[in-house]
C-alpha atoms as a PDB file:
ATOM      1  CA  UNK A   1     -33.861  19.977  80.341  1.00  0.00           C
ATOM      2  CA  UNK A   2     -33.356  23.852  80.693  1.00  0.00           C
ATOM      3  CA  UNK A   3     -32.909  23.276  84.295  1.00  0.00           C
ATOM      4  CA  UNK A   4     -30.154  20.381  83.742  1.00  0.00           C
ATOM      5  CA  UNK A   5     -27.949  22.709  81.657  1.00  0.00           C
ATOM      6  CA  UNK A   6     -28.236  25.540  84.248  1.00  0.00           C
ATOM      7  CA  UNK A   7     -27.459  23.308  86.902  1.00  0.00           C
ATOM      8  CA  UNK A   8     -24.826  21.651  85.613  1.00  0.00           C
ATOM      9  CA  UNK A   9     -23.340  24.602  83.328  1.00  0.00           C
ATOM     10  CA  UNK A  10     -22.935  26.276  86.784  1.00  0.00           C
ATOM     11  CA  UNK A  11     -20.988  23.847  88.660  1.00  0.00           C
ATOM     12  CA  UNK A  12     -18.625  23.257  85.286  1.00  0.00           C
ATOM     13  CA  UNK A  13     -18.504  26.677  85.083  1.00  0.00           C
ATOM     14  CA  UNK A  14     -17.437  27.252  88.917  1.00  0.00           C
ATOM     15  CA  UNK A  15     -14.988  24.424  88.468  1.00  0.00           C
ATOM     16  CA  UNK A  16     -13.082  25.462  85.509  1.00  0.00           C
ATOM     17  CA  UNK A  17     -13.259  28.942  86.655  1.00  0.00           C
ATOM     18  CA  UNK A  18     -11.940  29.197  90.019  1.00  0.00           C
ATOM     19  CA  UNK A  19      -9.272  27.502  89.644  1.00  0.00           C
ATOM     20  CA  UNK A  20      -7.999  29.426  87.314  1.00  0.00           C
ATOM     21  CA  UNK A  21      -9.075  33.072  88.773  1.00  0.00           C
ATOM     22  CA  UNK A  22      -7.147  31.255  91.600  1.00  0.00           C
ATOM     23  CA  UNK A  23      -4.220  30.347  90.465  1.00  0.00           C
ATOM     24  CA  UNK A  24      -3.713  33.662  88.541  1.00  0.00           C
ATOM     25  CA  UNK A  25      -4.014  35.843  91.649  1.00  0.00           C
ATOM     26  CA  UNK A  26      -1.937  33.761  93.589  1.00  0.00           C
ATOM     27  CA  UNK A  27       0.914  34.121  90.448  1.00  0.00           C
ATOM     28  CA  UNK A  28       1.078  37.657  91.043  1.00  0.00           C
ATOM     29  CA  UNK A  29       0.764  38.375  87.472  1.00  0.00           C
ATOM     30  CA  UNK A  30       2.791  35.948  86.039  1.00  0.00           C
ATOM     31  CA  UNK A  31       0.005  33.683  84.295  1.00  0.00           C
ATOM     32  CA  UNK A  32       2.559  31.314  82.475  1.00  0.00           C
ATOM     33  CA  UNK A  33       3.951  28.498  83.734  1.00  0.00           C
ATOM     34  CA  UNK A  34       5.670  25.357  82.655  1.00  0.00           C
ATOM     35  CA  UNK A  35       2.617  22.578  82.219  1.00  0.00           C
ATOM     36  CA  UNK A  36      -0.047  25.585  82.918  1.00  0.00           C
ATOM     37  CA  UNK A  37      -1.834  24.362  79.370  1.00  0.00           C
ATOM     38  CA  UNK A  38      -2.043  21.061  80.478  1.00  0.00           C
ATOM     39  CA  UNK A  39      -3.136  21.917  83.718  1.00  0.00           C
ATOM     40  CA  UNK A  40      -5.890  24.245  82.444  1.00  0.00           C
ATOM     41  CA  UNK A  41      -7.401  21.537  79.456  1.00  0.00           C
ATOM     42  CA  UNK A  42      -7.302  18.682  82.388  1.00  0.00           C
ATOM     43  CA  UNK A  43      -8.986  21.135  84.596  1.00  0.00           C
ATOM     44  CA  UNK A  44     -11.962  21.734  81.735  1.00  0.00           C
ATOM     45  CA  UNK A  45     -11.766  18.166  80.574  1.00  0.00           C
ATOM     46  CA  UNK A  46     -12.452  17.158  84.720  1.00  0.00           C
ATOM     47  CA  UNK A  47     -15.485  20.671  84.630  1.00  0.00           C
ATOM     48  CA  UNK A  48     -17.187  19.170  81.943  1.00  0.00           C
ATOM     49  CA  UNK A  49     -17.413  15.743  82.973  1.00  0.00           C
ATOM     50  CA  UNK A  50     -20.734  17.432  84.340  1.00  0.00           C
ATOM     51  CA  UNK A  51     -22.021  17.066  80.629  1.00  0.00           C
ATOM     52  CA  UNK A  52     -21.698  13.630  81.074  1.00  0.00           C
ATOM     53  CA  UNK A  53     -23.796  13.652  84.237  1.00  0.00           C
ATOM     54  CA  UNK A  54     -26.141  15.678  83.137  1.00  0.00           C
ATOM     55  CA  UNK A  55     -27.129  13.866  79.749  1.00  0.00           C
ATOM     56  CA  UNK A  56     -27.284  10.090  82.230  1.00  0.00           C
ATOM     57  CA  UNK A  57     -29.816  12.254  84.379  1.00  0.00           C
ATOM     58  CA  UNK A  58     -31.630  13.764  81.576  1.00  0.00           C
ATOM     59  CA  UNK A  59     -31.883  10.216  79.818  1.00  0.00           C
ATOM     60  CA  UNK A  60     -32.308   8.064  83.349  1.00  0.00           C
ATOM     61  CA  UNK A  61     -34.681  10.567  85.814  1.00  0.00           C
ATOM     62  CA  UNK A  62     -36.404  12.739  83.275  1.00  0.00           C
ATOM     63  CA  UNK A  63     -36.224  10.715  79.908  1.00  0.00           C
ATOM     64  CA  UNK A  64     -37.857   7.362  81.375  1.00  0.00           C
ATOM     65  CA  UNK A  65     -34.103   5.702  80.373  1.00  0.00           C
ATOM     66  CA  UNK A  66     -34.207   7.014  76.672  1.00  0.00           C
ATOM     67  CA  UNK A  67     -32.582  10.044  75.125  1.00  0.00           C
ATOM     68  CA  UNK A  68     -31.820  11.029  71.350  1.00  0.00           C
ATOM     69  CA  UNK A  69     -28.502  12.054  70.133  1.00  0.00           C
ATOM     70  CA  UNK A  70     -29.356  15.430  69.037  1.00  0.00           C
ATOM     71  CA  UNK A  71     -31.303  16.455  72.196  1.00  0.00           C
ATOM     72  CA  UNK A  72     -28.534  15.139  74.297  1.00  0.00           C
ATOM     73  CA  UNK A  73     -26.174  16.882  72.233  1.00  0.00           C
ATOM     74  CA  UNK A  74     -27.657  20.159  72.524  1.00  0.00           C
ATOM     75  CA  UNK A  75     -27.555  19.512  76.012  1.00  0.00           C
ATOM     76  CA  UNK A  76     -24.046  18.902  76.174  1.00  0.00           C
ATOM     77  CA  UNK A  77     -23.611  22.091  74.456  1.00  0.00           C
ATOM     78  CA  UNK A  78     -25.516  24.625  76.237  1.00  0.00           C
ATOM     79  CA  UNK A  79     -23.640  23.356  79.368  1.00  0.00           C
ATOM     80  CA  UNK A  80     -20.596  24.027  77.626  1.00  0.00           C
ATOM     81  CA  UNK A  81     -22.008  27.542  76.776  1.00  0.00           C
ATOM     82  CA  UNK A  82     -22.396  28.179  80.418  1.00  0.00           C
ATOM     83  CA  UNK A  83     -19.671  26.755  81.438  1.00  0.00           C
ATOM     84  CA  UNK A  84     -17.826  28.953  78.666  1.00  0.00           C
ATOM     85  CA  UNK A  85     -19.182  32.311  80.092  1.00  0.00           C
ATOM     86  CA  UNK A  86     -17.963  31.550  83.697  1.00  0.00           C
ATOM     87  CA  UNK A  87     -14.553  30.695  82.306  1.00  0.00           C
ATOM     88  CA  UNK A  88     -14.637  34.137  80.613  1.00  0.00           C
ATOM     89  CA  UNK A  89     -16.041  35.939  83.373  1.00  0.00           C
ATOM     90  CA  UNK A  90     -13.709  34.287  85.389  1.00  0.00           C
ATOM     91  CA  UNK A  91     -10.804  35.274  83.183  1.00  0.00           C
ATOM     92  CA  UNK A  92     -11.675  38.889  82.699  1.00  0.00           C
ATOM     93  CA  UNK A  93     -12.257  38.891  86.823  1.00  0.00           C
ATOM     94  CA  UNK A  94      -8.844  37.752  87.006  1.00  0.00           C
ATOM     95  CA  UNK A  95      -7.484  40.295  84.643  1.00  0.00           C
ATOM     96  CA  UNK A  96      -8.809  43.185  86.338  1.00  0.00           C
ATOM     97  CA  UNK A  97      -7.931  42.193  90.183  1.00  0.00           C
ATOM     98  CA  UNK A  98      -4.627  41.017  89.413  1.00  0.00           C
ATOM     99  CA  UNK A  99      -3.699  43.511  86.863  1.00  0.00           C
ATOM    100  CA  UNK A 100      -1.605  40.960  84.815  1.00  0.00           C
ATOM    101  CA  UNK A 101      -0.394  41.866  81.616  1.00  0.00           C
ATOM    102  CA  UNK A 102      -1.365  38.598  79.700  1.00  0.00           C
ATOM    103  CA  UNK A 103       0.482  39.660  76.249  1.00  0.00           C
ATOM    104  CA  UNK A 104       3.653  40.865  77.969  1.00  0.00           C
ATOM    105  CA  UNK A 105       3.831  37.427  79.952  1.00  0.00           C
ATOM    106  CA  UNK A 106       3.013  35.467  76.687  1.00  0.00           C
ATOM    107  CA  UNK A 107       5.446  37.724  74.747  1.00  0.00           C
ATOM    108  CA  UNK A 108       8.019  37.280  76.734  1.00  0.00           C
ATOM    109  CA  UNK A 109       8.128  33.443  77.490  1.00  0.00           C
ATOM    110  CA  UNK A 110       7.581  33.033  73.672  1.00  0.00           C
ATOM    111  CA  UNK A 111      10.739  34.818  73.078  1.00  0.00           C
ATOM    112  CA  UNK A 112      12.510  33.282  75.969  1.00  0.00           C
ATOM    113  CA  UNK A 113      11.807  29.498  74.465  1.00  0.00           C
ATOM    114  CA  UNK A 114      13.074  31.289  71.146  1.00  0.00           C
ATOM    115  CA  UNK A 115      15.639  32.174  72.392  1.00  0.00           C
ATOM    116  CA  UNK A 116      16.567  28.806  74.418  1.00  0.00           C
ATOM    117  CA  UNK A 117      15.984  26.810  71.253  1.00  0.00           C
ATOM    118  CA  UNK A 118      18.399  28.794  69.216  1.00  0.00           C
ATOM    119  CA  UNK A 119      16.140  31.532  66.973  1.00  0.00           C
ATOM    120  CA  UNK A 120      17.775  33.769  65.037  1.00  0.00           C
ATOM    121  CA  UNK A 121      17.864  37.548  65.705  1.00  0.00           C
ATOM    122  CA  UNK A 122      15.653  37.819  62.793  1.00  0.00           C
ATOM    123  CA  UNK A 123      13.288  35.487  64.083  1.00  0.00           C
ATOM    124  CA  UNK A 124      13.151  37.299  67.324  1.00  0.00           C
ATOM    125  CA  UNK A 125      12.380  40.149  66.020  1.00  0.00           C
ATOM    126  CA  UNK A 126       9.477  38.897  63.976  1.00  0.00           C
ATOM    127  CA  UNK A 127       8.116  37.266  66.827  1.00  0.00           C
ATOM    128  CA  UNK A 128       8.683  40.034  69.015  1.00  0.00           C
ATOM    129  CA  UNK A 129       6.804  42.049  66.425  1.00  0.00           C
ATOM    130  CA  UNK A 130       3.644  39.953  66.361  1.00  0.00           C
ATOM    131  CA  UNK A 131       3.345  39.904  69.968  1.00  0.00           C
ATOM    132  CA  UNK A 132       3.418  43.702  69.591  1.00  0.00           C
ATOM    133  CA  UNK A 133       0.333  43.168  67.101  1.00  0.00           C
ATOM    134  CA  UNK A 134      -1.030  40.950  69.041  1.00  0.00           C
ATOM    135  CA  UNK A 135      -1.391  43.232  72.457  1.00  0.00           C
ATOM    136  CA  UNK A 136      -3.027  45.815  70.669  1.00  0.00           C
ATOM    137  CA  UNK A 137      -5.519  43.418  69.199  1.00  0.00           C
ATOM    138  CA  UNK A 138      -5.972  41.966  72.830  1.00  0.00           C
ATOM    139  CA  UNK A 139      -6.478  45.392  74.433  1.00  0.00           C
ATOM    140  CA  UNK A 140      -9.793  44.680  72.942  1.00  0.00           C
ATOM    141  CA  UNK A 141     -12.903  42.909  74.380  1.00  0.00           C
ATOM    142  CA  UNK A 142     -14.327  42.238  71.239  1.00  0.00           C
ATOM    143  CA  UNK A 143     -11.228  40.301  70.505  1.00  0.00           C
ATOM    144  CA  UNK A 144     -10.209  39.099  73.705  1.00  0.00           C
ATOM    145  CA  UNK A 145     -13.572  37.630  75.152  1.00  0.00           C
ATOM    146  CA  UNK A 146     -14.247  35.315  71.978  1.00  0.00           C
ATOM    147  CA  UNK A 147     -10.552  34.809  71.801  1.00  0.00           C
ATOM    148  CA  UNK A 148     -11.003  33.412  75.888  1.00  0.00           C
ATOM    149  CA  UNK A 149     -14.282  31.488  75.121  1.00  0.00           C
ATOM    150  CA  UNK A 150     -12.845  29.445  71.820  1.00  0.00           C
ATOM    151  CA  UNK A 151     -10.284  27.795  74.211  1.00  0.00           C
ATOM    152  CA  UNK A 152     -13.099  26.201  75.913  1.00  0.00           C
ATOM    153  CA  UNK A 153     -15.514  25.377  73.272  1.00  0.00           C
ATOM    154  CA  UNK A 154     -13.245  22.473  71.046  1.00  0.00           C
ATOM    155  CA  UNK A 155     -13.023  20.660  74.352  1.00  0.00           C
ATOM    156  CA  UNK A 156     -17.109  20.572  75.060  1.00  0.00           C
ATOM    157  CA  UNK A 157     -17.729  19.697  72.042  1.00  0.00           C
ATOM    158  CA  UNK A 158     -15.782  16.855  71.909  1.00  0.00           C
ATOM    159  CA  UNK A 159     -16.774  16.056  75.303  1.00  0.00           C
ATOM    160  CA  UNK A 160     -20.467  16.689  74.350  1.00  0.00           C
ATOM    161  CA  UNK A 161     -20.142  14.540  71.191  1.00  0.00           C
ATOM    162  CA  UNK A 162     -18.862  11.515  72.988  1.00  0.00           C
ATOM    163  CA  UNK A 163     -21.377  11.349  75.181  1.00  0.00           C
ATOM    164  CA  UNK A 164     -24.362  11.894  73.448  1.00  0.00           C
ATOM    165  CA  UNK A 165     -23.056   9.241  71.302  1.00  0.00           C
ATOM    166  CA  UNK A 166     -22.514   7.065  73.802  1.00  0.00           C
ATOM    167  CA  UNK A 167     -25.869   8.110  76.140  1.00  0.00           C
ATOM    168  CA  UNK A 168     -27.980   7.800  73.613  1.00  0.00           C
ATOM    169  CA  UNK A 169     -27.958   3.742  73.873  1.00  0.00           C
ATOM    170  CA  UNK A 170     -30.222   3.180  76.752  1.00  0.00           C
ATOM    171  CA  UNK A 171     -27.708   0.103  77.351  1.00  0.00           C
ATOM    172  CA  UNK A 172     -25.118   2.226  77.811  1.00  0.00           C
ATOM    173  CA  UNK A 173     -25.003   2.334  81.758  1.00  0.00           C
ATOM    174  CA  UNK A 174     -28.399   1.680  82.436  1.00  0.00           C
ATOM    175  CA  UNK A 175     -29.765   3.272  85.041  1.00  0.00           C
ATOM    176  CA  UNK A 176     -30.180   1.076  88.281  1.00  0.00           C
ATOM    177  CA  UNK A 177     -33.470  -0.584  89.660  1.00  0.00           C
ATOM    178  CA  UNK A 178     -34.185   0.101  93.435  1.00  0.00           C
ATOM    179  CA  UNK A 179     -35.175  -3.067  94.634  1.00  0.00           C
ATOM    180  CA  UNK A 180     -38.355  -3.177  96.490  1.00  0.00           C
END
C-alpha cells in the first residue's frame, strides 16, 4: 500500500504542480487571472483522480478484489498528503524564480473588483488595510506553507471520501477476468 500512495502521490503531485509553477512563470508575476480558481481546483480535481486509481489497484491487484473503507481512505489521504507537498513545493518554487509578489497581486485585484462593483472609499480602505495585514502575515512560511497546503486538502478529502465509499463494494467496477 505504501508503495501505491508514493506512486500515485507523485504523479498527482507532478500534475497539480507543474502546471501551476508553469503558468506562474509564464505570467511574469501576475498570478491572478480571470477563471485562474477554477482553473487551479479542475486542475487538482483532474491530479487526484489518481486516488481513485490507486484505491481500484489497491482493492483489484493487491487486495484479491476487496478493500475496507478506512484502509482505502487512508490511502486516499496520504496521496493527497503527497500530492499536497508537491503543490507547496511547487508553489514556493514558483515564488522564488518568478519573484511574484502574491499579496500585492491579490491586493490589488481585490480592490480593483471593489472598486468595479461600487465600494465605498471606506470600504477600500478597510480592505486595503487587511491586505496590508495580510502581506506581513504571508511574509511568513509558517503561515504561508499551511496557508498553500489547506487549498489542496478539502478537495482530497472529498475526493478520497467518495471513493473509498464507493471502492469499497467489490461490485463497484469489478475488476476484469482475463480470459484464458
Amino acid at each position: 500500500m505504501l508503495r501505491n500512495l508514493l506512486v500515485f502521490g507523485v504523479i498527482a503531485g507532478v500534475i497539480v504542480g507543474a502546471p501551476m509553477l508553469i503558468m506562474t512563470l509564464a505570467s511574469g508575476g501576475k498570478t491572478l487571472f480571470e477563471g485562474g480558481m477554477v482553473l487551479g481546483y479542475a486542475i487538482m480535481l483532474v491530479a487526484l483522480s489518481t486516488v481513485f486509481i490507486a484505491i481500484k489497484r489497491q482493492r483489484d491487484v493487491d487486495g484479491g478484489g476487496v478493500i475496507r473503507f478506512w484502509p482505502a481512505l487512508g490511502l486516499g489521504l496520504g496521496i493527497t498528503l503527497v500530492a499536497g507537498v508537491f503543490y507547496v513545493g511547487c508553489w514556493e518554487l514558483a515564488q522564488a524564480i518568478s519573484g511574484v509578489d502574491f499579496p500585492t497581486v491579490y491586493a490589488q485585484g481585490t480592490l480593483a473588483r471593489m472598486k468595479a462593483d461600487g465600494a465605498s472609499a471606506a470600504e477600500l480602505a478597510a480592505t486595503a488595510a487587511e491586505m496590508k495585514t495580510f502581506a506581513v502575515m504571508y511574509a511568513n512560511p509558517l503561515y504561508r506553507i499551511p496557508m498553500t497546503l489547506v487549498e489542496i486538502l478539502p478537495v482530497g478529502l472529498l475526493v478520497s471520501l467518495v471513493s473509498a465509499a464507493l471502492l469499497r463494494n467489490s461490485r463497484f467496477l469489478p475488476a476484469r477476468r482475463l480470459a484464458a
